[in-house]
Protein backbone atom coordinates (compact mmCIF):
# COMPACT_ATOMS: atom_id res chain seq x y z
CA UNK A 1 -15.24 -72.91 -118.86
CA UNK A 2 -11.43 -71.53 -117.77
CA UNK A 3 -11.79 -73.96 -114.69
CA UNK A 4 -11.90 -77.04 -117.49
CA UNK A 5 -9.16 -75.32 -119.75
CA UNK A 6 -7.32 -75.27 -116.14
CA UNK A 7 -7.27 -78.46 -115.78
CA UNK A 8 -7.03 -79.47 -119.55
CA UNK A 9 -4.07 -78.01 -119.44
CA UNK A 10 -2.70 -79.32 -116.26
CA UNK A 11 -3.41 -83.03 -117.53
CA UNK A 12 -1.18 -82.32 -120.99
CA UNK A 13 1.48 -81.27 -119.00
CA UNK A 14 1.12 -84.64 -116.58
CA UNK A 15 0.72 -86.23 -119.72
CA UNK A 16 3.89 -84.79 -121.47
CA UNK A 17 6.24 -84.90 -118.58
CA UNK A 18 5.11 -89.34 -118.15
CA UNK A 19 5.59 -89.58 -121.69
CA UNK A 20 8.93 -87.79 -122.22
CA UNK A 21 10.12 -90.51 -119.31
CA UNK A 22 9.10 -93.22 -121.34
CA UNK A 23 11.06 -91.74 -124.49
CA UNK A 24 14.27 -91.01 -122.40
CA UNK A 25 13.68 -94.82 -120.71
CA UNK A 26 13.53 -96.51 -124.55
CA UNK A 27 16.44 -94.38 -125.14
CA UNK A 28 18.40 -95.43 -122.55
CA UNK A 29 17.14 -98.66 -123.25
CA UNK A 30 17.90 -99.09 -126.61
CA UNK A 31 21.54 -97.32 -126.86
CA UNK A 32 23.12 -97.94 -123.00
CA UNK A 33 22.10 -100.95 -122.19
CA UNK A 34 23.78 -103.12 -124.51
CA UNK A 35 26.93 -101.62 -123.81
CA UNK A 36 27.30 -103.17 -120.08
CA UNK A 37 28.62 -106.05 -120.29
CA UNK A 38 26.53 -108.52 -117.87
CA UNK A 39 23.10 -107.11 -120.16
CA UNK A 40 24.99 -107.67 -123.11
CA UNK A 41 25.58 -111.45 -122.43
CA UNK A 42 21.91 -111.59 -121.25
CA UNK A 43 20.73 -109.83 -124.37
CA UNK A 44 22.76 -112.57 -126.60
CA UNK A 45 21.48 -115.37 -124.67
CA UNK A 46 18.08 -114.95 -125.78
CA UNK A 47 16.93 -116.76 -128.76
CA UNK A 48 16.35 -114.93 -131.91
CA UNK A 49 12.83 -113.41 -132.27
CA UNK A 50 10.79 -114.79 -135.25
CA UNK A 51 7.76 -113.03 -136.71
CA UNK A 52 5.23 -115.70 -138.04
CA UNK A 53 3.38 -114.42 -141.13
């Protein structure tokens, strides 16, 4: 039973250390990006998004 709870444990951690890089990348993504100029003209290039209801 501790052997499982090892590796329980073990795979939350994995888990929590892949998932806090995918918050910091969104981050990064959502508040530096825009600000460099060359992803900034990319970003206002695209056509507006439209949600059909």
């Amino acid at each position: 039973m501790e052997d499982l709870l090892g590796e329980a444990v073990v795979a939350l951690g994995l888990l929590s250390a892949f998932l806090l890089v995918l918050g910091i990348g969104g981050l990064i993504a959502d508040y530096v990006f825009p600000h460099i100029p060359f992803i900034e003209r990319f970003l206002d290039s695209l056509p507006d998004w439209e949600d059909e209801d």
